[in-house]
Structures are given as structure tokens and as C-alpha cells.
Protein backbone atom coordinates (compact mmCIF):
# COMPACT_ATOMS: atom_id res chain seq x y z
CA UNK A 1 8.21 -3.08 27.19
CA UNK A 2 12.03 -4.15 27.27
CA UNK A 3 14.12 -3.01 24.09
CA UNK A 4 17.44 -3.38 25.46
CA UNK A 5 18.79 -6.35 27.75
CA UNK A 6 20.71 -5.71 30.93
CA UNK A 7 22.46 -7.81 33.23
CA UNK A 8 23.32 -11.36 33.20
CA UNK A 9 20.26 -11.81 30.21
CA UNK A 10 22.61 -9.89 27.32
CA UNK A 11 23.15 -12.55 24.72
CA UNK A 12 24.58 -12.92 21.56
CA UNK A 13 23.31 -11.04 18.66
CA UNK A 14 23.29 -9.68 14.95
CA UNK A 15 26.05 -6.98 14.47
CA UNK A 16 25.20 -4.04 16.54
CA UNK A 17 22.25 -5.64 18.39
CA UNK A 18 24.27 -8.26 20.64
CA UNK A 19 22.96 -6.48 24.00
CA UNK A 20 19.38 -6.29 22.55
CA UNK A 21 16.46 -7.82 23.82
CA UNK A 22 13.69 -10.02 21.55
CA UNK A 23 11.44 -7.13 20.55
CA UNK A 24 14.43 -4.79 19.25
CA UNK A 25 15.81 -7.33 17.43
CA UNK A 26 12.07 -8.10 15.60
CA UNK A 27 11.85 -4.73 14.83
CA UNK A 28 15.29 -4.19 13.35
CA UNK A 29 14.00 -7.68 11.09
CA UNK A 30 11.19 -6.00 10.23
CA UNK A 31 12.50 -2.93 9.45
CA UNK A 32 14.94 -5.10 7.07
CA UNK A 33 12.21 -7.32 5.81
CA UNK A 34 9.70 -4.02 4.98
CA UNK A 35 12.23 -2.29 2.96
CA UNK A 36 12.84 -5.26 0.60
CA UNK A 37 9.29 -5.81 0.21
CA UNK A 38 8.14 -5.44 -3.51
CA UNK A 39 4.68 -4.71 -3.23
CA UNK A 40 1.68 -3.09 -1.11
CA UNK A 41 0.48 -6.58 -0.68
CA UNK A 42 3.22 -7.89 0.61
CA UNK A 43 4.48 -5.27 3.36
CA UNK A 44 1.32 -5.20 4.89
CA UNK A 45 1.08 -9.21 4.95
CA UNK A 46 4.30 -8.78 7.06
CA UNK A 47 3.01 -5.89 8.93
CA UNK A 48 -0.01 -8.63 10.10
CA UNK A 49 2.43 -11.23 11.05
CA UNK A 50 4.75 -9.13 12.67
CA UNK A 51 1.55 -8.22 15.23
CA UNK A 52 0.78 -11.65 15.58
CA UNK A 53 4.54 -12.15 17.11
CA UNK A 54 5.47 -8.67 18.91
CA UNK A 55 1.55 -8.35 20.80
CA UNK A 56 0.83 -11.98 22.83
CA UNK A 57 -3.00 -10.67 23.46
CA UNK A 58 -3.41 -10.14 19.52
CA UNK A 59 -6.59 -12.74 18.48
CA UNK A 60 -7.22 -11.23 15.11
CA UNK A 61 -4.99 -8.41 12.74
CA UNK A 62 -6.31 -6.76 9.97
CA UNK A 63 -5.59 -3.82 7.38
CA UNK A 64 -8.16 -0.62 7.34
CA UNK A 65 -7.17 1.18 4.24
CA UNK A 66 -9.06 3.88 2.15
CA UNK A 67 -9.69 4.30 -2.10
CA UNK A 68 -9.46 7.47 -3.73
CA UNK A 69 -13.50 7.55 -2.95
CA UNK A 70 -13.06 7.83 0.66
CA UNK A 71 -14.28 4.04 0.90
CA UNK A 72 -12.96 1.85 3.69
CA UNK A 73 -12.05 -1.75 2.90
CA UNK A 74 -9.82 -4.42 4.81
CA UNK A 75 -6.97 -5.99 2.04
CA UNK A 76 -5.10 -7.99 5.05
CA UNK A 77 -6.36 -9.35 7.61
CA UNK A 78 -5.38 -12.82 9.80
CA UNK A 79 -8.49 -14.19 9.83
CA UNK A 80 -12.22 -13.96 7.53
CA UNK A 81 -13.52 -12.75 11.19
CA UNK A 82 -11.55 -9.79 11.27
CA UNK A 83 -13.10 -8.37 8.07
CA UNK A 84 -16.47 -9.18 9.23
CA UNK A 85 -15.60 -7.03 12.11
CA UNK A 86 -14.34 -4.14 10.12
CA UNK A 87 -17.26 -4.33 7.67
CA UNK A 88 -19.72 -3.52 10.44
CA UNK A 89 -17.65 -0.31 11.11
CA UNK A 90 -17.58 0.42 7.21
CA UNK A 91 -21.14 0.11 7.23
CA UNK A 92 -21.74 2.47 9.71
CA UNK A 93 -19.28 4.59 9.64
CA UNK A 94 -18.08 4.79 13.37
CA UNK A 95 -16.16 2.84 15.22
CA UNK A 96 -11.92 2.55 16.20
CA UNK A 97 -10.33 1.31 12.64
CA UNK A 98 -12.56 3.81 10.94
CA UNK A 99 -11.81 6.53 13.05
CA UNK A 100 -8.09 6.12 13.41
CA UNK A 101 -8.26 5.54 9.13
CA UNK A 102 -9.56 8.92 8.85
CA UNK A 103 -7.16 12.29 8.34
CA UNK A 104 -8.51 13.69 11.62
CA UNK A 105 -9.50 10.91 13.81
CA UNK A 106 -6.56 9.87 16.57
CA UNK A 107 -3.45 8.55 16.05
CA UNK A 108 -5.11 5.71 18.88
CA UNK A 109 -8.68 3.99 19.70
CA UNK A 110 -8.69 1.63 21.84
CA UNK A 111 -11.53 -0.07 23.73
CA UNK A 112 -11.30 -2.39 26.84
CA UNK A 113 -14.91 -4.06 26.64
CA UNK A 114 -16.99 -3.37 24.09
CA UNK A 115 -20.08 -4.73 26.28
CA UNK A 116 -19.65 -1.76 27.79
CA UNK A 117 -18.84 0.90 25.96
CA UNK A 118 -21.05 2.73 24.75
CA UNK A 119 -19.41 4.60 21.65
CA UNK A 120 -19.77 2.69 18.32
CA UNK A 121 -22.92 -0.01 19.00
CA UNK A 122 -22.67 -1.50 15.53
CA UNK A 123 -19.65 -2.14 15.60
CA UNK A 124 -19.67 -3.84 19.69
CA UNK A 125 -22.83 -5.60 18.87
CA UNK A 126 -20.90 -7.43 15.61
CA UNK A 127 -17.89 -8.03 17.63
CA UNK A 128 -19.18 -8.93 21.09
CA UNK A 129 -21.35 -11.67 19.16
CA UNK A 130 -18.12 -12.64 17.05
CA UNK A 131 -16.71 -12.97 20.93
CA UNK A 132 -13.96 -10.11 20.99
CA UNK A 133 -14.60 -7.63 23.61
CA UNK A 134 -10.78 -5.50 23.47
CA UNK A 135 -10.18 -3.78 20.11
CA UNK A 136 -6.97 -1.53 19.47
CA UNK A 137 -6.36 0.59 16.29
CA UNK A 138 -3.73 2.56 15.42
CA UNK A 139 -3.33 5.16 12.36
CA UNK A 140 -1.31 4.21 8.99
CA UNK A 141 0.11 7.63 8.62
CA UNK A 142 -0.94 8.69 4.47
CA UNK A 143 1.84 9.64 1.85
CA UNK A 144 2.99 12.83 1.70
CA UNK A 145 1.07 13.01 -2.04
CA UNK A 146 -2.30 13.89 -2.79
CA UNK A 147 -4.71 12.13 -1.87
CA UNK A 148 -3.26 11.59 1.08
CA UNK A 149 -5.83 8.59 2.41
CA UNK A 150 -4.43 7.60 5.60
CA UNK A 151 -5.66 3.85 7.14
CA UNK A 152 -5.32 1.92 10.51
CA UNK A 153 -3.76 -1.27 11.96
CA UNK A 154 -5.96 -3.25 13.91
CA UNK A 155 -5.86 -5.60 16.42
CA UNK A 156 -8.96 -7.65 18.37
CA UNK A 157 -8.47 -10.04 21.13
CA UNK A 158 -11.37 -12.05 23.02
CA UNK A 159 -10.89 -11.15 26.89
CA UNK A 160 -11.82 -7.64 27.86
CA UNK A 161 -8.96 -5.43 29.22
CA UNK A 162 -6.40 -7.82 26.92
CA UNK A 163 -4.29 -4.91 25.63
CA UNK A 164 -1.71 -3.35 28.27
CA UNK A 165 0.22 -0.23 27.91
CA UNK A 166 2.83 -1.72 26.28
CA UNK A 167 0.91 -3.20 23.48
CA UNK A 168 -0.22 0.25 22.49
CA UNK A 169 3.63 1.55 22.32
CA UNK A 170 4.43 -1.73 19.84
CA UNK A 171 1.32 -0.87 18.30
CA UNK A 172 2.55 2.22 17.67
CA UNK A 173 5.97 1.92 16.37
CA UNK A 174 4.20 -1.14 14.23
CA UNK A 175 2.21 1.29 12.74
CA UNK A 176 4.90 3.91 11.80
CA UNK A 177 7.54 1.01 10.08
CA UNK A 178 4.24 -0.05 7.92
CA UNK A 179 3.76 3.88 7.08
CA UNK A 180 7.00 4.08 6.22
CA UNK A 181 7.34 0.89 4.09
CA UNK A 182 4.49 1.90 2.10
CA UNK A 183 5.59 5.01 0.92
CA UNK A 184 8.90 3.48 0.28
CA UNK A 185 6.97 0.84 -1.70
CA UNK A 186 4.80 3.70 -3.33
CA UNK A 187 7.72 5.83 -4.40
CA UNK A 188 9.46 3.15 -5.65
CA UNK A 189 6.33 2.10 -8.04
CA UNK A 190 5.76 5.57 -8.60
CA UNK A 191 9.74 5.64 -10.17
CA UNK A 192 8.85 2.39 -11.87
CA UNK A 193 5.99 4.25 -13.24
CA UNK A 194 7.60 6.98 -14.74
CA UNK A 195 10.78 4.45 -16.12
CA UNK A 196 8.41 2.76 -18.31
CA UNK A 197 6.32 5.70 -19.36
CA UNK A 198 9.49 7.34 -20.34
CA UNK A 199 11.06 4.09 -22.28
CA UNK A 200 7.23 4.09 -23.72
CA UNK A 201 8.05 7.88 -24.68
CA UNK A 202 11.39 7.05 -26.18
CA UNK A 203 10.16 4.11 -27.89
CA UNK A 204 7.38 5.80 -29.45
CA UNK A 205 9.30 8.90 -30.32
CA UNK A 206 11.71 6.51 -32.30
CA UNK A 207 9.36 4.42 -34.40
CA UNK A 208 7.86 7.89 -35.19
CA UNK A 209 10.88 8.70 -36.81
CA UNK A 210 11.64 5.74 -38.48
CA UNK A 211 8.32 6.03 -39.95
CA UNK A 212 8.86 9.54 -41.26
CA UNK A 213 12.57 8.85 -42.69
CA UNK A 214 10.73 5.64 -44.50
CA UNK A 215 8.08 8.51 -46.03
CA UNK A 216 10.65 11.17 -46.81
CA UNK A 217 12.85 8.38 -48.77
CA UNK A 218 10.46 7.12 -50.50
CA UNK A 219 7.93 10.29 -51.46
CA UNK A 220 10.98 12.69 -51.37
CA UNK A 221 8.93 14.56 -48.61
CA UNK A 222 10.33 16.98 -45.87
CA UNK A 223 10.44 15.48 -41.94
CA UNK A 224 7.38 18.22 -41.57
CA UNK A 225 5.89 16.83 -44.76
CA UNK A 226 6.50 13.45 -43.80
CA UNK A 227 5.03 13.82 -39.75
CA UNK A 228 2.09 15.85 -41.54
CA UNK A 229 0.83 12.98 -43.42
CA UNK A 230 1.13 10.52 -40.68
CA UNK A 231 -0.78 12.66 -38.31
CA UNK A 232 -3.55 13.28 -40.92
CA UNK A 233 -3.57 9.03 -41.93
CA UNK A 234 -3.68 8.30 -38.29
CA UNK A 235 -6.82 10.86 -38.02
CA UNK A 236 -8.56 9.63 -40.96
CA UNK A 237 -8.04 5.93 -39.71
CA UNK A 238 -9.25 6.26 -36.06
CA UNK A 239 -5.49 5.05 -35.19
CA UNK A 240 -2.73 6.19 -32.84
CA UNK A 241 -0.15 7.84 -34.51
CA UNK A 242 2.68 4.86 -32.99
CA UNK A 243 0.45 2.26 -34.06
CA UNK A 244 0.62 3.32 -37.69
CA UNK A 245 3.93 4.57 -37.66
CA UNK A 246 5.01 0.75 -36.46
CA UNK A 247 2.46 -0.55 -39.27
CA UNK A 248 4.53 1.44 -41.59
CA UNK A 249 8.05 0.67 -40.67
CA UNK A 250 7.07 -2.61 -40.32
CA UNK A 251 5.87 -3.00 -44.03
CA UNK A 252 7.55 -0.41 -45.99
CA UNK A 253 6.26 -1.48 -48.90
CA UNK A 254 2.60 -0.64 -47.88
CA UNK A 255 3.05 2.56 -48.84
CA UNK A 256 4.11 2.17 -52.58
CA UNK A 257 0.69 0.10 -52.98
CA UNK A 258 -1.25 3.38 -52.41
């Protein structure tokens, strides 16, 4: 695997990458293109393509990630064979993706015929018959927050013995920009989160008061007074407390009728 050119072959470049070769300069794009990614969905649909380019023996990509449940399931993959490959490991719960997607399994599986290896039969039988015989997986390291499900990146190809050395180094460092991206992307939905719960808070906390100033103007009632009898409405009604204190600021007048 070359990352840096030498010689005569040094060519022009981006800033600080004029003397590097092809798969250096795709990784610093992808590194650029993963952090600007808005969405789960999205950085691992250019984690996929980014295999497709960087490992020449790749047939099929796919996604193994994990639910809250422990479940596996396959949310990107390059092709509908890939997930029928992955569902025969989900099924029976053995074979590379499934065991690189778990918290202890290695960071690595990697088979060079599956006609003859004898470790996960389900799973060869499927993809022998699908006609991919070299399967390589590599871990999706989890977030550093509970529940920590960690997944794979996956890669099939239809010769046995397709995947050299240096595919599994690419595979690799593939594997640690996605884990990185994602829990950029998760912390950054995470603060998202939190923004609008807290504008939710503020929001709420304001209408609350408007509703209690309307109450204490109108029934010459103290602010504990005035919160005490739209906590007890909101109880009697079955309704949030924000939703009647917007009912109320909204129509004043309501009140007066009662």
C-alpha cells in the first residue's frame, strides 16, 4: 500500500498533499467529506463508496450495525445481495460481520474461501451459492456512551484469496474514519438534541408565565396562587400544563366566561 509518492511519480496536489500518492489523497477527501456529513445515513453511504474506490477486489460493501436490543441489521449496503448475505449471519448468529459487530469479537475476520472453511456454514453455504467465496470484515469501533453497540464494515468479492494484505490495512483505517464520523455525527445530534429541548424548556417556561401574569391580573391572585390553579385545571382536564397555559394566553378572555 503506497501513501506517499517518491521519485519522478510526485505530482501536483491539494495544499499539503502535493507529494502524495492516490490513496492519501482519498483519505484526506474522505476525512473532509465525513466530517461535513449531516446524518448517520449519509456518512456511512460514503463510507460504502469510499470501499468501492480505495479496495479494487471489493464485489459487494455493506453496513453491520446493532439496535439497542442487541439485533444485527444491514442499513447500507452496495448491492440487495450483500444484505442477503448478512441476513444469513443474523440468522444464525456466527459468522465475520457478526463477529467483528460484537464488543468482543476481533477488530478483523477475514476468510479466503468460504468452500473451505469450515467456521460459519450458514453463512458460506448462502454466500458460496450467491458466488462470493472471500469475505473481509472489519469492526465499527462503538461511541464512547452507553450502549456502546459497536458494528462492522464489510466487504465480499467473488474469487477466493481476492483480499491482499493491503486491503485489510485500508480496511482498517476505512473503518476507524467511519467510527470516527459517527460519533462526530452522534455528538453533534446529541447537541442538537439538547438545543431544542432546552428552547422547548424556555419556551414552555415562558408561556407558563404569561399564563400566570394573565390569572394574577385578572383574579388579583398571587404568582403561587396563580401557578396553583393552572396545575390543578391542567389535572382536572387530562391536559399538559403548556398546553393550557398557551390555551389561556391565547384567549384571555376564556377565563372571565367561567
Amino acid at each position: 500500500m503506497r501513501f506517499v509518492q517518491t521519485g519522478d511519480d510526485a505530482g501536483p496536489g491539494p495544499a499539503g498533499l502535493a507529494d502524495a500518492g492516490p490513496l492519501a489523497r482519498e483519505f484526506a477527501r474522505l476525512t473532509a467529506v465525513l466530517l461535513s456529513s449531516g446524518s448517520v445515513g449519509e456518512v456511512l453511504t460514503r463510507v460504502v463508496g469510499a470501499v468501492r474506490r480505495v479496495v479494487p477486489a471489493a464485489d459487494l460493501v455493506s453496513v453491520t450495525l446493532r439496535d439497542e436490543t442487541g439485533g444485527f441489521h444491514t442499513p447500507v449496503e452496495s448491492g440487495p445481495v450483500a444484505s442477503e448475505i448478512d441476513a444469513a449471519q443474523y440468522r444464525s448468529g456466527r459468522g465475520p460481520c457478526v463477529e467483528s459487530a460484537r464488543a468482543d469479537g476481533p477488530a478483523l475476520a477475514v476468510a479466503d474461501d468460504l468452500r473451505t472453511d469450515g467456521r460459519w456454514p450458514e453463512f458460506a453455504e448462502t454466500a458460496t451459492r450467491l458466488g462470493y467465496r472471500s469475505v473481509l470484515a472489519t469492526s465499527l469501533v462503538p461511541d464512547v456512551h452507553p450502549p456502546r453497540l459497536p458494528g462492522a464494515l464489510n466487504v465480499y468479492a467473488r474469487p477466493a484469496g481476492a483480499f491482499v494484505p493491503a486491503d485489510r490495512d485500508r480496511m482498517l483505517l476505512l473503518a476507524t474514519h467511519a467510527s470516527l464520523a459517527l460519533a462526530t455525527c452522534a455528538a453533534v445530534s446529541a447537541a442538537e438534541l439538547q438545543e431544542v429541548q432546552l428552547r422547548q424548556a424556555i419556551t414552555s417556561r415562558d408561556v407558563i408565565g404569561q399564563a400566570k401574569g394573565i390569572l394574577m391580573a385578572r383574579r388579583g391572585l398571587t404568582a403561587d396562587a396563580a401557578f396553583d390553579v393552572l396545575r390543578r385545571t391542567s389535572q382536572d382536564l387530562n391536559v399538559k400544563l403548556v398546553e393550557l397555559a398557551a390555551t389561556l394566553t391565547a384567549d384571555p378572555g376564556a377565563i372571565d366566561a367561567e
